[in-house]
PDB file of N, CA and C in Angstrom:
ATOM      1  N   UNK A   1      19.417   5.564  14.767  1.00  0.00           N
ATOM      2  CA  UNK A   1      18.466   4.502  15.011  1.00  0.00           C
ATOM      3  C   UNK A   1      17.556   4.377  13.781  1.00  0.00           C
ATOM      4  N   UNK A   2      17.242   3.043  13.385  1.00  0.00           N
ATOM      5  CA  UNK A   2      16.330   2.763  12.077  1.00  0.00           C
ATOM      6  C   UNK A   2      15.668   2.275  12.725  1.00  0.00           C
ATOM      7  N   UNK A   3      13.818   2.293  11.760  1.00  0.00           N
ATOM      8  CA  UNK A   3      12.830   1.624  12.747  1.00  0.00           C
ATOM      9  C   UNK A   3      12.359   1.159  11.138  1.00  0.00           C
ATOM     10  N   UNK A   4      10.904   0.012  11.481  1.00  0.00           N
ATOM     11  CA  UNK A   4      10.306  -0.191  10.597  1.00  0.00           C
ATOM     12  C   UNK A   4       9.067  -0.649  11.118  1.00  0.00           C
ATOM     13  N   UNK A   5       7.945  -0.004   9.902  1.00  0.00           N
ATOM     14  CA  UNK A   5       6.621  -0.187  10.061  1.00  0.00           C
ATOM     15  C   UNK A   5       6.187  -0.858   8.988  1.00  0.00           C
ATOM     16  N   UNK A   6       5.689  -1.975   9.602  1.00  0.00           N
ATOM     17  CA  UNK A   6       4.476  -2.878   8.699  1.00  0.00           C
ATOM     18  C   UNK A   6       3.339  -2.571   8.992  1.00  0.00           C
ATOM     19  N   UNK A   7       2.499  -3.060   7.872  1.00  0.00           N
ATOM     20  CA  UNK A   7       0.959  -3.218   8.072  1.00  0.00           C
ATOM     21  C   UNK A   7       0.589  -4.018   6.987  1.00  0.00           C
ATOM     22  N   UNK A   8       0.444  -4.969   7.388  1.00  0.00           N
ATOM     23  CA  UNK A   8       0.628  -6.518   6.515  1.00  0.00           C
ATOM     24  C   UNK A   8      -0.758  -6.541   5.856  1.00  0.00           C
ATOM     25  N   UNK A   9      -1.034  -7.608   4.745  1.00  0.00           N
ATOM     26  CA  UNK A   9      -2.367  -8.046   4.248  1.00  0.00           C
ATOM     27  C   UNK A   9      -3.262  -7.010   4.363  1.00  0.00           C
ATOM     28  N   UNK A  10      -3.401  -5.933   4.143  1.00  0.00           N
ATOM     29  CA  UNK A  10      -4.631  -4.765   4.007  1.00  0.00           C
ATOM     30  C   UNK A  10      -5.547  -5.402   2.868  1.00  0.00           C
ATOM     31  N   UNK A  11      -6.678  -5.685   3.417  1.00  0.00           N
ATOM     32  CA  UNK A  11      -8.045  -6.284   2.255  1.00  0.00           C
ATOM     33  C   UNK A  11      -8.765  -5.329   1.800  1.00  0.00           C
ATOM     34  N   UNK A  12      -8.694  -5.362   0.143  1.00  0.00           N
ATOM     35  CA  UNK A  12      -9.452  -4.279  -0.111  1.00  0.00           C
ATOM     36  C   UNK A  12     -10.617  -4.731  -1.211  1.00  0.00           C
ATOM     37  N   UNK A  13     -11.253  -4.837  -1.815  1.00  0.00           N
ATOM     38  CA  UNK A  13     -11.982  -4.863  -2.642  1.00  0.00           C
ATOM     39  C   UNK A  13     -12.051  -4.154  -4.177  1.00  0.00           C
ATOM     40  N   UNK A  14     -11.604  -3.948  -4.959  1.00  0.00           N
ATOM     41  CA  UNK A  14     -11.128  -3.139  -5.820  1.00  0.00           C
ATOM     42  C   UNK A  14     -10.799  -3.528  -7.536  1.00  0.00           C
ATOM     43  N   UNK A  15     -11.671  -2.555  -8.297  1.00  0.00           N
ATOM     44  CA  UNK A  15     -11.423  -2.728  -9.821  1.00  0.00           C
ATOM     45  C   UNK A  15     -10.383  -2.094 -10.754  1.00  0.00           C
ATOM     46  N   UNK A  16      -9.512  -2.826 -10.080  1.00  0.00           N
ATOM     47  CA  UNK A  16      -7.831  -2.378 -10.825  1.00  0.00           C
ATOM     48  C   UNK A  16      -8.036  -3.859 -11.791  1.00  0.00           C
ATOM     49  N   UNK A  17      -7.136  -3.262 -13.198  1.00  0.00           N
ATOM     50  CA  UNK A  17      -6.919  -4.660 -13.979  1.00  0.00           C
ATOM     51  C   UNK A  17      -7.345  -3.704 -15.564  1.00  0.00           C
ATOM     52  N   UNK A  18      -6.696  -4.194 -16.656  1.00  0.00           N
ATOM     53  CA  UNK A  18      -6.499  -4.109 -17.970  1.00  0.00           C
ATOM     54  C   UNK A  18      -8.267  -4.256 -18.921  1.00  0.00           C
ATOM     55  N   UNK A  19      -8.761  -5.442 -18.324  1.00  0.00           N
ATOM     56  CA  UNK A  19      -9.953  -6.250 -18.750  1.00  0.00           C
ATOM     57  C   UNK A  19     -10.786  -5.525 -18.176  1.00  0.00           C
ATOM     58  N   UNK A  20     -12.031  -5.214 -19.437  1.00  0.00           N
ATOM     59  CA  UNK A  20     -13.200  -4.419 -19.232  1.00  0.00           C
ATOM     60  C   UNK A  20     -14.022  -5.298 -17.994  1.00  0.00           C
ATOM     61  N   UNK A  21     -13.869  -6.629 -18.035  1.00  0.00           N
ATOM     62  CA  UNK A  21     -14.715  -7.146 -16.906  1.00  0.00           C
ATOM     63  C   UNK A  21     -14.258  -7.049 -15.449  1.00  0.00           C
ATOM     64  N   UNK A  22     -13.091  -7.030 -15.457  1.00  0.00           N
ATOM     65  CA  UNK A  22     -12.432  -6.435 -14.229  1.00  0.00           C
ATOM     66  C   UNK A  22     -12.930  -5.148 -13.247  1.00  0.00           C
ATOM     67  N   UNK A  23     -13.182  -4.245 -14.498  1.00  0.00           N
ATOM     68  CA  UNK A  23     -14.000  -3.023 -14.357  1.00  0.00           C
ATOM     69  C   UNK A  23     -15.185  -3.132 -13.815  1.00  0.00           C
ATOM     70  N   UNK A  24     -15.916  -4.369 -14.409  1.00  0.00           N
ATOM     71  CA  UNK A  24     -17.345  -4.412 -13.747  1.00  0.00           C
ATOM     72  C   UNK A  24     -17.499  -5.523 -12.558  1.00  0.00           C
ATOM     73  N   UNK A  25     -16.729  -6.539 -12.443  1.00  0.00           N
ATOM     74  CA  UNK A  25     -16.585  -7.415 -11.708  1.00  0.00           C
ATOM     75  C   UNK A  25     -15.802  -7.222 -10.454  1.00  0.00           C
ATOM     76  N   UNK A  26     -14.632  -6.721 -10.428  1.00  0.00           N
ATOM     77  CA  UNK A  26     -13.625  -6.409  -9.334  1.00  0.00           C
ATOM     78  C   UNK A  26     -12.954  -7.905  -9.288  1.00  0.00           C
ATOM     79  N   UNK A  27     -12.152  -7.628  -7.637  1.00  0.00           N
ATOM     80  CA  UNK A  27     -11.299  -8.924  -7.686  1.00  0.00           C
ATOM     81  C   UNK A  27     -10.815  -7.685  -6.065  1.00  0.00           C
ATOM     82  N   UNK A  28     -10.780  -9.270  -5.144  1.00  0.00           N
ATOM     83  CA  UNK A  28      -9.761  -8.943  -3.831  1.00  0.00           C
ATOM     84  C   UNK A  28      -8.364  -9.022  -3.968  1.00  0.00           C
ATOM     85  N   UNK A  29      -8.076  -7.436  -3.295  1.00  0.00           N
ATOM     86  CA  UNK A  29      -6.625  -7.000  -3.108  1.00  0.00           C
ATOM     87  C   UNK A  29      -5.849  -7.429  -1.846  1.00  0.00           C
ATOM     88  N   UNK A  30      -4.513  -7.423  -1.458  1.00  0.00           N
ATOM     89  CA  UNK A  30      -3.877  -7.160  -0.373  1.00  0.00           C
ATOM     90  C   UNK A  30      -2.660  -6.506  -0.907  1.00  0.00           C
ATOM     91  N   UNK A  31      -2.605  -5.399   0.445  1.00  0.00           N
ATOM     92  CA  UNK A  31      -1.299  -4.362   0.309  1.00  0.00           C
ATOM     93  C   UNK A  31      -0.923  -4.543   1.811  1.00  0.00           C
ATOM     94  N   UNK A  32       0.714  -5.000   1.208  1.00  0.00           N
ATOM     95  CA  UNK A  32       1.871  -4.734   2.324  1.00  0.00           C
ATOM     96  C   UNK A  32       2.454  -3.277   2.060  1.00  0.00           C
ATOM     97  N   UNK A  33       2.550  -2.659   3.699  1.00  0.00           N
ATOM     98  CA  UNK A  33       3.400  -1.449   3.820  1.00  0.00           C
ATOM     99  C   UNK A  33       4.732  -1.674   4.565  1.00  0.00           C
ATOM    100  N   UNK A  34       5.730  -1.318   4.101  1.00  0.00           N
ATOM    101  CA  UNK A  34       6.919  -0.925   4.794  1.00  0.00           C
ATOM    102  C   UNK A  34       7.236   0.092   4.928  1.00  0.00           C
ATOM    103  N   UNK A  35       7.368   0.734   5.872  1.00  0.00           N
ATOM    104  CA  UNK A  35       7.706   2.415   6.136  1.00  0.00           C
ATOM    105  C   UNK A  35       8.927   1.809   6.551  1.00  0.00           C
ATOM    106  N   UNK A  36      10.313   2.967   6.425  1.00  0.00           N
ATOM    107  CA  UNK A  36      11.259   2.687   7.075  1.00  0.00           C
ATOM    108  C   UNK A  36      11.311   4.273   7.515  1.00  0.00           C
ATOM    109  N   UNK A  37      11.628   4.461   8.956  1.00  0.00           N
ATOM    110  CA  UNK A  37      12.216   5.781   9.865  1.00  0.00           C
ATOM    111  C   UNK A  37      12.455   5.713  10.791  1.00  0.00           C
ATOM    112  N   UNK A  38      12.957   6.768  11.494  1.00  0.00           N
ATOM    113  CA  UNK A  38      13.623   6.923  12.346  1.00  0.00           C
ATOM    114  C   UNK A  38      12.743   6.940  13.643  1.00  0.00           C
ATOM    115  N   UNK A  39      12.615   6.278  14.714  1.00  0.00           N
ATOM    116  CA  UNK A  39      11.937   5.888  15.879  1.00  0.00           C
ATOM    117  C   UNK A  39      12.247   6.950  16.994  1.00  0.00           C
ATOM    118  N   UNK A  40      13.370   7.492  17.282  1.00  0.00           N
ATOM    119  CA  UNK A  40      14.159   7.551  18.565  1.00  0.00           C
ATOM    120  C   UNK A  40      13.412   9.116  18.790  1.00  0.00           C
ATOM    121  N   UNK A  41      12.939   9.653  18.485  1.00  0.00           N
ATOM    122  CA  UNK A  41      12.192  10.733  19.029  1.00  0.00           C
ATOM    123  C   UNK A  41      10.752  10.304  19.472  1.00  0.00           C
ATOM    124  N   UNK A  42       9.976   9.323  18.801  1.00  0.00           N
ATOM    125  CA  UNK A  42       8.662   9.162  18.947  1.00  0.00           C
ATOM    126  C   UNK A  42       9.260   7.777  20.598  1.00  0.00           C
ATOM    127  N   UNK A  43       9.955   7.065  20.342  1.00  0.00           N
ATOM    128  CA  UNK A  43      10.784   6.855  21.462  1.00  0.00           C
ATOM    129  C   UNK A  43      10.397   6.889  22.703  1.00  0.00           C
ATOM    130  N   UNK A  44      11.586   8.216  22.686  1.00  0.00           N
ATOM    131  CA  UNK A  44      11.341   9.403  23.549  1.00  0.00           C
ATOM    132  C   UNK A  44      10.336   9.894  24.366  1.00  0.00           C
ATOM    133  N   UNK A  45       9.489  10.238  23.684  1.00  0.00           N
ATOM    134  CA  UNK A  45       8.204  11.184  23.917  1.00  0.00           C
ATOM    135  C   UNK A  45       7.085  10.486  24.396  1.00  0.00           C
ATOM    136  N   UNK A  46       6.900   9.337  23.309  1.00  0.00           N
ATOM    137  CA  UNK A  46       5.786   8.745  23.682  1.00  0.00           C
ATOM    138  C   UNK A  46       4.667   8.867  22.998  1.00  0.00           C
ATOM    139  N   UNK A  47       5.038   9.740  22.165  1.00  0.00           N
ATOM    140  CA  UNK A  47       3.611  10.962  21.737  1.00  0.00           C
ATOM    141  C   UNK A  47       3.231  10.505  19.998  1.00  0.00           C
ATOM    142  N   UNK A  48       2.275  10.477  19.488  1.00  0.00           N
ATOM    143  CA  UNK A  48       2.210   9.726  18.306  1.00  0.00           C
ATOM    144  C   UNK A  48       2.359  10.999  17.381  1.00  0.00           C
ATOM    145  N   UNK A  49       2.228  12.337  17.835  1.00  0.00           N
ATOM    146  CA  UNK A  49       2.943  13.357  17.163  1.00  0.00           C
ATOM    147  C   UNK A  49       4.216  13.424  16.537  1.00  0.00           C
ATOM    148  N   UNK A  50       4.913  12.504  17.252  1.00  0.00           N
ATOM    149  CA  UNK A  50       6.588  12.779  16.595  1.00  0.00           C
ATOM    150  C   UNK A  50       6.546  11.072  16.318  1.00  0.00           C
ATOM    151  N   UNK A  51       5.171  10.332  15.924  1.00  0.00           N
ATOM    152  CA  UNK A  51       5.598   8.862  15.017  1.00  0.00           C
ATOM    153  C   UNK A  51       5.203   9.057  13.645  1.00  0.00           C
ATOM    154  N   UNK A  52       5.395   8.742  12.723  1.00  0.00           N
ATOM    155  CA  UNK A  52       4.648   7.981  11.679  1.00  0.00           C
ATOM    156  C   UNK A  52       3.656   7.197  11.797  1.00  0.00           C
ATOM    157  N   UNK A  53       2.281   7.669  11.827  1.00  0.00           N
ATOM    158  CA  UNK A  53       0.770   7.497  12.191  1.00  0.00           C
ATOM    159  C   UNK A  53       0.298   6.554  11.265  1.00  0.00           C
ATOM    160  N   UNK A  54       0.658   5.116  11.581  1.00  0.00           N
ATOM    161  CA  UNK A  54       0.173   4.140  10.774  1.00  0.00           C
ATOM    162  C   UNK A  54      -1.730   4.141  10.435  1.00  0.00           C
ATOM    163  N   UNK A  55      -1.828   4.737  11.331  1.00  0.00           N
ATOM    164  CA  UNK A  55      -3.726   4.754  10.966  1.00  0.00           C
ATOM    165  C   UNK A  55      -4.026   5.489   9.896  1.00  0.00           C
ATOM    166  N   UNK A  56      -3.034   6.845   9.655  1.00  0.00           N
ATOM    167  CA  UNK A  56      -2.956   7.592   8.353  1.00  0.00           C
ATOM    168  C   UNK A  56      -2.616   7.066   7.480  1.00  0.00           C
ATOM    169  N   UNK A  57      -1.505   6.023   7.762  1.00  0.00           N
ATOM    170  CA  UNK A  57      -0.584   5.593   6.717  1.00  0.00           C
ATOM    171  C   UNK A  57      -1.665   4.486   6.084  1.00  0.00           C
ATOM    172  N   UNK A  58      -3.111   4.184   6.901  1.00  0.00           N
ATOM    173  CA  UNK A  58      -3.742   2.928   5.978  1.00  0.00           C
ATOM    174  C   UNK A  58      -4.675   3.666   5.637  1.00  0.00           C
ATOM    175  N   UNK A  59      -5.128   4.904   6.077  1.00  0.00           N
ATOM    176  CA  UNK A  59      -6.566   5.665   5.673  1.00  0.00           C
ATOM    177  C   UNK A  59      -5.503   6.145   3.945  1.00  0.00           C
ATOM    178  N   UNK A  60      -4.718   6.414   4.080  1.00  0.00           N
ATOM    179  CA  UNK A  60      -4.014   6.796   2.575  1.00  0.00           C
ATOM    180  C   UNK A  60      -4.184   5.577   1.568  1.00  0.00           C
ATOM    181  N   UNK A  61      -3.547   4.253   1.707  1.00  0.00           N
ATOM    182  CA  UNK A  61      -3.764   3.027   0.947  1.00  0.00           C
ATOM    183  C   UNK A  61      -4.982   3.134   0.602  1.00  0.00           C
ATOM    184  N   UNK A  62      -5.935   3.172   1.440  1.00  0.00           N
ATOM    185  CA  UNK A  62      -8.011   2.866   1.373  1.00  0.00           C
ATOM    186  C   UNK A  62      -7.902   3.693   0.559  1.00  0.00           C
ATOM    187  N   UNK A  63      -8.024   4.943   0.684  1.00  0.00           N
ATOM    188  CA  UNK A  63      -8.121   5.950  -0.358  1.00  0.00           C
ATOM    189  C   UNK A  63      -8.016   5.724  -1.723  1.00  0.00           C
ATOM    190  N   UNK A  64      -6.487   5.311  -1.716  1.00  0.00           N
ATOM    191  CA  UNK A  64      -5.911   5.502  -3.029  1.00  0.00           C
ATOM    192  C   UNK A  64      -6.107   4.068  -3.822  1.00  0.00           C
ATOM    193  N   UNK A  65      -6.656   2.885  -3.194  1.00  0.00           N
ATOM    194  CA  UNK A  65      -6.776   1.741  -3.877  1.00  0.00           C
ATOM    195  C   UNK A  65      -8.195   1.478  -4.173  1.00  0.00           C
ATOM    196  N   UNK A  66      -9.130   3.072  -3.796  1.00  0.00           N
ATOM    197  CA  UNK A  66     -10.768   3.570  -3.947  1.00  0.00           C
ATOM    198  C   UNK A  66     -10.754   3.539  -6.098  1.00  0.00           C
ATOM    199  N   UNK A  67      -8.939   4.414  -6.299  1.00  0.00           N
ATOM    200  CA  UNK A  67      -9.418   4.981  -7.400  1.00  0.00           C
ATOM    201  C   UNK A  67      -8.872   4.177  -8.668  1.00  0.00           C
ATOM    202  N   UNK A  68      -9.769   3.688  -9.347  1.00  0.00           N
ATOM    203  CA  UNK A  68      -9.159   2.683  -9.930  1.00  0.00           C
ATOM    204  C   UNK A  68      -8.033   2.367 -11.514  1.00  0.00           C
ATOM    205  N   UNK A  69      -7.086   1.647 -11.339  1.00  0.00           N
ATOM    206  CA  UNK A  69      -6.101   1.820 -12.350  1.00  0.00           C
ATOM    207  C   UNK A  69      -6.022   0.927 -13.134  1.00  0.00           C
ATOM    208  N   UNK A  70      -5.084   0.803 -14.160  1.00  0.00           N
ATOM    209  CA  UNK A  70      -5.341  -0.486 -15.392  1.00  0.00           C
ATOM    210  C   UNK A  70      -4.064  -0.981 -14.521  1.00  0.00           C
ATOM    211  N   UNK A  71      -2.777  -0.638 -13.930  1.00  0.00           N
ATOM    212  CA  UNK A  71      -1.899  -1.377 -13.683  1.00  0.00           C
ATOM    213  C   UNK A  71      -1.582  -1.592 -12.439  1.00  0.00           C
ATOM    214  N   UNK A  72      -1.001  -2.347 -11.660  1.00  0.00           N
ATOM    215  CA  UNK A  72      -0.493  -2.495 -10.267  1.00  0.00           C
ATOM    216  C   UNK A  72       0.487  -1.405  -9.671  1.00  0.00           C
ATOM    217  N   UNK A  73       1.449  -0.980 -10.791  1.00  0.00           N
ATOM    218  CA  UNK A  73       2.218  -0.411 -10.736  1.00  0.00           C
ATOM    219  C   UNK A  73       1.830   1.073 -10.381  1.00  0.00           C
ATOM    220  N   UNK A  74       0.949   1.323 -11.676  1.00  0.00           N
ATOM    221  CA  UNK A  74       0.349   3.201 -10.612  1.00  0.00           C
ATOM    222  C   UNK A  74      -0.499   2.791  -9.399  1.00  0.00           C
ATOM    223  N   UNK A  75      -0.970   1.384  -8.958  1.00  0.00           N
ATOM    224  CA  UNK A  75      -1.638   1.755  -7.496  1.00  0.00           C
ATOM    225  C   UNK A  75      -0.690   1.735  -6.589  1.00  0.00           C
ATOM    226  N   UNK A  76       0.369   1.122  -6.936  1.00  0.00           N
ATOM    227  CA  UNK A  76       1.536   1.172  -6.018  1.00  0.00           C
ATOM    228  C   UNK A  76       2.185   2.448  -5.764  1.00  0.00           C
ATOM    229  N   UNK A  77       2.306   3.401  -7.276  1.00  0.00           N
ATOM    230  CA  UNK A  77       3.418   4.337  -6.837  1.00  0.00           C
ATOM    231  C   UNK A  77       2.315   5.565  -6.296  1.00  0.00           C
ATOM    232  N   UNK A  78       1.041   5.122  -7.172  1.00  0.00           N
ATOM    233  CA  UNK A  78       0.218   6.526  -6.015  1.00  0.00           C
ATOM    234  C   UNK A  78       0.313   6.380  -4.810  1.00  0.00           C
ATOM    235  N   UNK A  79       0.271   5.178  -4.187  1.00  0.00           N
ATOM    236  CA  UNK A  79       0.190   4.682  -2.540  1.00  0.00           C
ATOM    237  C   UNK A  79       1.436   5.478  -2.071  1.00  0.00           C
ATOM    238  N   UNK A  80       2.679   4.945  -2.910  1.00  0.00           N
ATOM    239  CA  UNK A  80       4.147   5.555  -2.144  1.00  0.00           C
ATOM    240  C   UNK A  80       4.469   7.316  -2.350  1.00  0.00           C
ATOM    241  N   UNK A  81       3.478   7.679  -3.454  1.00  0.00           N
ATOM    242  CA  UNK A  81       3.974   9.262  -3.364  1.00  0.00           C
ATOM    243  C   UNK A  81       2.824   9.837  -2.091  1.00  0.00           C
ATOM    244  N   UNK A  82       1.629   9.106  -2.493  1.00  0.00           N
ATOM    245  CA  UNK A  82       1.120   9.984  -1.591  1.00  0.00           C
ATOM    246  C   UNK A  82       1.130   9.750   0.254  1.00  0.00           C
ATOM    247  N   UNK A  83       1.726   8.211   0.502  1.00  0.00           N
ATOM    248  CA  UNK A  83       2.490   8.716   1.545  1.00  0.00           C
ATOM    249  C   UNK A  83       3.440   9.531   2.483  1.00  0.00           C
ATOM    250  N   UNK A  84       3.871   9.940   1.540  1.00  0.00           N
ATOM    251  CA  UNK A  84       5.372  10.919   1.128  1.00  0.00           C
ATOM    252  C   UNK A  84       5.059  11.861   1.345  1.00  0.00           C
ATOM    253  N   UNK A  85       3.678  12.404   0.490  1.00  0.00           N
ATOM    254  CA  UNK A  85       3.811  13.646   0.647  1.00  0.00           C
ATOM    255  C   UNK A  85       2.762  13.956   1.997  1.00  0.00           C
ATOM    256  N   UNK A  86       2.190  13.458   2.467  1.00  0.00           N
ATOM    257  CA  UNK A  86       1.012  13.549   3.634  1.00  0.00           C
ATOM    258  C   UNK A  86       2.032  12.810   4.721  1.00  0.00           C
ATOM    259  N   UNK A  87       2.482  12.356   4.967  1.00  0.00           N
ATOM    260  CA  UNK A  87       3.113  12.033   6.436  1.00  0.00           C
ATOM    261  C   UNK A  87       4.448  12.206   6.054  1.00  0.00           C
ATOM    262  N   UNK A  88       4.994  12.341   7.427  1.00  0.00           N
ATOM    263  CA  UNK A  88       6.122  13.253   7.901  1.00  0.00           C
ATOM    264  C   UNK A  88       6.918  12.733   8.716  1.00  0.00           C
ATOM    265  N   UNK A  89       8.540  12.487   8.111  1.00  0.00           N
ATOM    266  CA  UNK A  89       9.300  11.306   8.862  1.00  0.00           C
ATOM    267  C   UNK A  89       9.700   9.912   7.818  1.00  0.00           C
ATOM    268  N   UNK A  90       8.875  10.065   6.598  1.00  0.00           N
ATOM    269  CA  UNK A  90       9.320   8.800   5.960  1.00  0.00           C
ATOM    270  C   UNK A  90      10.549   8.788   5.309  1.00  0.00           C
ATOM    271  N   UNK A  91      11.458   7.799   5.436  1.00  0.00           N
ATOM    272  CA  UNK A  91      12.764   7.542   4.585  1.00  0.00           C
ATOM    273  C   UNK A  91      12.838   6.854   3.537  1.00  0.00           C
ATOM    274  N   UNK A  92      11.759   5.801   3.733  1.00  0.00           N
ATOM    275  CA  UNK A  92      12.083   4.563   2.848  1.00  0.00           C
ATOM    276  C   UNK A  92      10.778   4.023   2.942  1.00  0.00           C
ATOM    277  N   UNK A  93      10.117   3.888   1.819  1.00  0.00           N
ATOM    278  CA  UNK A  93       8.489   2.918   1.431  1.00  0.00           C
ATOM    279  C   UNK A  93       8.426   1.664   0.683  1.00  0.00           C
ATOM    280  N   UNK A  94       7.907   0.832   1.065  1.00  0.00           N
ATOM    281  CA  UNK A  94       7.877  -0.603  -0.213  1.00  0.00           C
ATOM    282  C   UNK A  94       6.254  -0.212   0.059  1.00  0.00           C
ATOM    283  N   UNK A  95       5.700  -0.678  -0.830  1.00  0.00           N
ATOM    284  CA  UNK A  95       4.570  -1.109  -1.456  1.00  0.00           C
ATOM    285  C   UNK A  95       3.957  -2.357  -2.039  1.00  0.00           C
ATOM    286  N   UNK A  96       3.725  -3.499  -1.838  1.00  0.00           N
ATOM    287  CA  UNK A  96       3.411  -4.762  -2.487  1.00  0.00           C
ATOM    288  C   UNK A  96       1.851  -4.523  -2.141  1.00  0.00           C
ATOM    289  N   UNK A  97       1.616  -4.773  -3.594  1.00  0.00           N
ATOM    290  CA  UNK A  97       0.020  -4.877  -4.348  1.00  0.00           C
ATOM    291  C   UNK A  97       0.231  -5.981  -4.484  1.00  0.00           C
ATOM    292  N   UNK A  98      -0.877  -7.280  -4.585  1.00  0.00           N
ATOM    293  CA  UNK A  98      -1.310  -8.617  -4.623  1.00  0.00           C
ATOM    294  C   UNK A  98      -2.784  -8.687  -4.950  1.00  0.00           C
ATOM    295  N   UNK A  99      -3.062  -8.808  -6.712  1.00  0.00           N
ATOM    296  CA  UNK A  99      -4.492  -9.191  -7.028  1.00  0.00           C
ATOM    297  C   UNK A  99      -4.375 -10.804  -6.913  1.00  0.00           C
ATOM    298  N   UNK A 100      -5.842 -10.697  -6.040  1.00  0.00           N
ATOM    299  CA  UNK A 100      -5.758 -12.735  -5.329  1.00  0.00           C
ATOM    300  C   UNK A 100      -6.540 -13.082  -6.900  1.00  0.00           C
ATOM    301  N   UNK A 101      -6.197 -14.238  -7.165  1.00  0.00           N
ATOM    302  CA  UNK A 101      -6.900 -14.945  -8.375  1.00  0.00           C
ATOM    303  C   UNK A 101      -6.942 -14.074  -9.425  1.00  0.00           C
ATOM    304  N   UNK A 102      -5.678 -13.812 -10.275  1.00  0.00           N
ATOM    305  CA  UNK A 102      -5.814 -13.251 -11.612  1.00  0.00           C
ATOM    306  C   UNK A 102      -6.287 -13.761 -12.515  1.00  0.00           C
ATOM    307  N   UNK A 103      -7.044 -12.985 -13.657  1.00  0.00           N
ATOM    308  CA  UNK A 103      -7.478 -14.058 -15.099  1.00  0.00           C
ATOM    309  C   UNK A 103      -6.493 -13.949 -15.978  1.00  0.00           C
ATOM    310  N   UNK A 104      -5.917 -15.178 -15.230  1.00  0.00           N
ATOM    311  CA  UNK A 104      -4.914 -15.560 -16.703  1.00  0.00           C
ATOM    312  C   UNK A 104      -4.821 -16.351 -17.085  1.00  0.00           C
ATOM    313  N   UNK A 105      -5.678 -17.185 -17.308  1.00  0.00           N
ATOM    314  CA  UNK A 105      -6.183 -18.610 -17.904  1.00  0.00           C
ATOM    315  C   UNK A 105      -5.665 -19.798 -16.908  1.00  0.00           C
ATOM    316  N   UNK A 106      -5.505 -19.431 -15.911  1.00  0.00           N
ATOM    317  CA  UNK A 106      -5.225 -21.413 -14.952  1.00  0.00           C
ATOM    318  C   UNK A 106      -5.584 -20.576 -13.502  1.00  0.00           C
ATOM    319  N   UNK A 107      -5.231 -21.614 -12.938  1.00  0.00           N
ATOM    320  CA  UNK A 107      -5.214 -21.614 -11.177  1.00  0.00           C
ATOM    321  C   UNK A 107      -3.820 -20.520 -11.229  1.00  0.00           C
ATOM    322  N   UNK A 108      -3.742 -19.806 -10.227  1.00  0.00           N
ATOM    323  CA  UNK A 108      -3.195 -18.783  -9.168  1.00  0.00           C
ATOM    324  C   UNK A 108      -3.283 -18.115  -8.206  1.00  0.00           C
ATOM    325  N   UNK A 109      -2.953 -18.428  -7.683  1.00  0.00           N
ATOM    326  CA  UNK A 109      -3.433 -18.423  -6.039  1.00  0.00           C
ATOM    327  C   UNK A 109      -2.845 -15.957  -6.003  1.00  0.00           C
ATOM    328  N   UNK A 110      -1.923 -15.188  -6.976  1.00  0.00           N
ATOM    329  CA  UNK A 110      -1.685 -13.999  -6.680  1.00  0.00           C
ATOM    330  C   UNK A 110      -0.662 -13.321  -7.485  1.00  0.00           C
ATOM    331  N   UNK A 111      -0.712 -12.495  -8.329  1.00  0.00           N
ATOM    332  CA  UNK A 111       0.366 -11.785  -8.893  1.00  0.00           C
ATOM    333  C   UNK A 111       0.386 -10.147  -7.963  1.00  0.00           C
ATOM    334  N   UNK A 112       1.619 -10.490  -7.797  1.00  0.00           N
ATOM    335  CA  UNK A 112       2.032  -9.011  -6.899  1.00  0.00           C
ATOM    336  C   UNK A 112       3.245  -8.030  -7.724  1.00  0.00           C
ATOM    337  N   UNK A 113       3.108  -6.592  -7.265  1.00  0.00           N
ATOM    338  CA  UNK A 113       4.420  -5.863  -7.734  1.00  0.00           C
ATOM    339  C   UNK A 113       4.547  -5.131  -6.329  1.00  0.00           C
ATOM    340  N   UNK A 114       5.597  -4.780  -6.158  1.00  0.00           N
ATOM    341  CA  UNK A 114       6.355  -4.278  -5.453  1.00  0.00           C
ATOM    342  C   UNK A 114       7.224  -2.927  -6.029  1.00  0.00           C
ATOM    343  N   UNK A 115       6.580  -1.398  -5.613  1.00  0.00           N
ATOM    344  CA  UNK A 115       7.106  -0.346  -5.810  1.00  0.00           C
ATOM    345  C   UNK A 115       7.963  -0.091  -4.167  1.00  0.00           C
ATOM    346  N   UNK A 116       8.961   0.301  -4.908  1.00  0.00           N
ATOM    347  CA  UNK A 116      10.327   0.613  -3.894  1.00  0.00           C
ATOM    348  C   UNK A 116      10.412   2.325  -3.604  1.00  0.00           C
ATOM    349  N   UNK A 117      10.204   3.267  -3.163  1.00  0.00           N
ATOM    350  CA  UNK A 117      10.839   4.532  -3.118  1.00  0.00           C
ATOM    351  C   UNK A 117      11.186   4.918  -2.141  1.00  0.00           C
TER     352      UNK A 117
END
């Protein structure tokens, strides 16, 4: 049995970005999670002991999108290792980071990356 966990649009507030003003200014985030695992014991039981504890799985994102990076890419893969290594049961993680309104000289409504592990 395969299962999958979302936790869509997570809003964060956060000074990730290359540009010293970024640093002092910030810019709103959203992070998609995909957990992929196995269901059929938590199932079973009933018991959120034998699930993948999505409340952990977003207190980890908050955390890790607290500390701030020049690229999308390390907030992404810190998000996916340190899911990994703090919860128990994961097979498969996506990660999509989305800074809303980048400065890159026009209108854009979001540039996102997407770490896979």
């Amino acid at each position: 049995m395969k299962g999958i966990i979302e936790i869509e649009n997570m809003e964060f507030y956060a000074y990730h970005g290359c540009f010293e003003e970024e640093a002092i200014v910030g810019n709103k985030f959203l992070v998609n999670l995909t957990i992929e695992m196995n269901p059929e014991k938590a199932a079973a039981t009933d018991s959120i002991t034998d699930a993948v504890n999505y409340q952990l799985a977003y207190n980890i994102v908050k955390r890790e999108m607290a500390i701030r990076s020049h690229l999308l890419e390390n907030v992404g893969g810190r998000i996916a290792d340190a899911l990994y290594n703090e919860l128990e049961g994961i097979e498969k993680v996506a990660v999509k980071v989305s800074k809303m309104n980048p400065p890159m000289g026009g209108p854009i409504q979001k540039v996102s990356v997407t770490t896979v592990k």
